[in-house]
Protein backbone atom coordinates (compact mmCIF):
# COMPACT_ATOMS: atom_id res chain seq x y z
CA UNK A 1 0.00 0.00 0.00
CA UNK A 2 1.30 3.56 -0.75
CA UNK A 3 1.69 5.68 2.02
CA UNK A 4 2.80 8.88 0.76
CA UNK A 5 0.35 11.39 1.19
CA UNK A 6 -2.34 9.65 3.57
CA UNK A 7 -2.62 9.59 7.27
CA UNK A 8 -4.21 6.57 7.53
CA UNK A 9 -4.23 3.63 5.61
CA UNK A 10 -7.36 3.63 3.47
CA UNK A 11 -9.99 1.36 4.16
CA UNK A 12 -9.57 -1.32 0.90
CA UNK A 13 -9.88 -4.60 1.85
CA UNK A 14 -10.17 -6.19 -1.71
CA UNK A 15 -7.30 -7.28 -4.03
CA UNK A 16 -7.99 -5.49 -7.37
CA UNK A 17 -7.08 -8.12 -9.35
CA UNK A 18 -9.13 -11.15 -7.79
CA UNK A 19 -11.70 -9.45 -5.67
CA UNK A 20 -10.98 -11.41 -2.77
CA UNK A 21 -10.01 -10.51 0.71
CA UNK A 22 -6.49 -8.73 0.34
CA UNK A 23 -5.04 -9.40 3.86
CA UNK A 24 -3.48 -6.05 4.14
CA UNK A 25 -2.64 -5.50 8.10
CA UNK A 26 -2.57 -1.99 8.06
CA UNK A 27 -6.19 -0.69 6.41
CA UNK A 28 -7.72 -3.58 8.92
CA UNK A 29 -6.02 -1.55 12.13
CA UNK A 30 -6.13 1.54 10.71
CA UNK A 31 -2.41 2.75 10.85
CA UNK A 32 0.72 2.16 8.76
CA UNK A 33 2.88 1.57 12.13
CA UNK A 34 1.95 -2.27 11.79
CA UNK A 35 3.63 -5.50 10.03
CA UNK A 36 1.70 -6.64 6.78
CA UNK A 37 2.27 -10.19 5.11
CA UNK A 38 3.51 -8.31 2.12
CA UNK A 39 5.95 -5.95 3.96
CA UNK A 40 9.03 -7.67 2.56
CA UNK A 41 7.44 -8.86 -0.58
CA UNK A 42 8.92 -8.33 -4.29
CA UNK A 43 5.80 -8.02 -6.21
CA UNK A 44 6.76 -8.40 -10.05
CA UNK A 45 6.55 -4.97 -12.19
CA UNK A 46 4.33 -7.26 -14.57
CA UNK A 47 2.23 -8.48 -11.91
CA UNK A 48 1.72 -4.76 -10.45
CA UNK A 49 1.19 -3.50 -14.31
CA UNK A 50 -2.08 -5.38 -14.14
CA UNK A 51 -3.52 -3.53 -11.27
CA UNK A 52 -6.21 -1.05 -12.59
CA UNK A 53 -4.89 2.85 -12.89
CA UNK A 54 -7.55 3.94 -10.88
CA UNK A 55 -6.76 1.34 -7.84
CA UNK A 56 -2.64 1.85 -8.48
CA UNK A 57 -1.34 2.88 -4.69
CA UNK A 58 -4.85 2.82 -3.44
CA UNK A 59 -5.46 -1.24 -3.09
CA UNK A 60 -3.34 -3.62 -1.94
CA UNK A 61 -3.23 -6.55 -3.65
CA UNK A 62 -4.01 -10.68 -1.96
CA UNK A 63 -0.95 -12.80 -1.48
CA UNK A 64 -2.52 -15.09 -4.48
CA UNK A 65 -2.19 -12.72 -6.52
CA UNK A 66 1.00 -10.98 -5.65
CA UNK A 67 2.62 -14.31 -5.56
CA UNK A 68 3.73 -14.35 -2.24
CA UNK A 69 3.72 -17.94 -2.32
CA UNK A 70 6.03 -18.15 -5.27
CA UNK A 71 8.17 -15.29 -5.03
CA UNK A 72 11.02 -14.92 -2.71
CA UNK A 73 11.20 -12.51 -0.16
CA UNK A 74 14.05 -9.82 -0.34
């Protein structure tokens, strides 16, 4: 999730790409001062090119479909 510019995490609990349940630590508590499942995470350019403009920085995306079951963490 992008934090530059917000106080708060915004409330998107949906993975753009799927429409499932995205996971994402910090819009469920409401702060960015939390650990998220996809803190560490290289999510593939191609992967992130697929989000939709409008959701780009705004949704975060499941671990499905970021491929944090597949990908290695950095």
């Amino acid at each position: 999730m992008n934090t530059a510019g917000h106080g708060a995490p915004l409330a998107n609990h949906q993975c753009p790409l799927c429409g499932g349940p995205n996971g994402c630590v910090p819009a469920a508590c409401g702060r960015f001062d939390v650990a998220c499942w996809c803190t560490d995470l290289q999510i593939p350019p191609a992967t992130l090119a697929r989000v939709p403009e409008d959701q780009r920085g705004l949704a975060c995306l499941c671990a499905a479909c970021a491929g944090a079951t597949t990908e290695a963490r950095a």
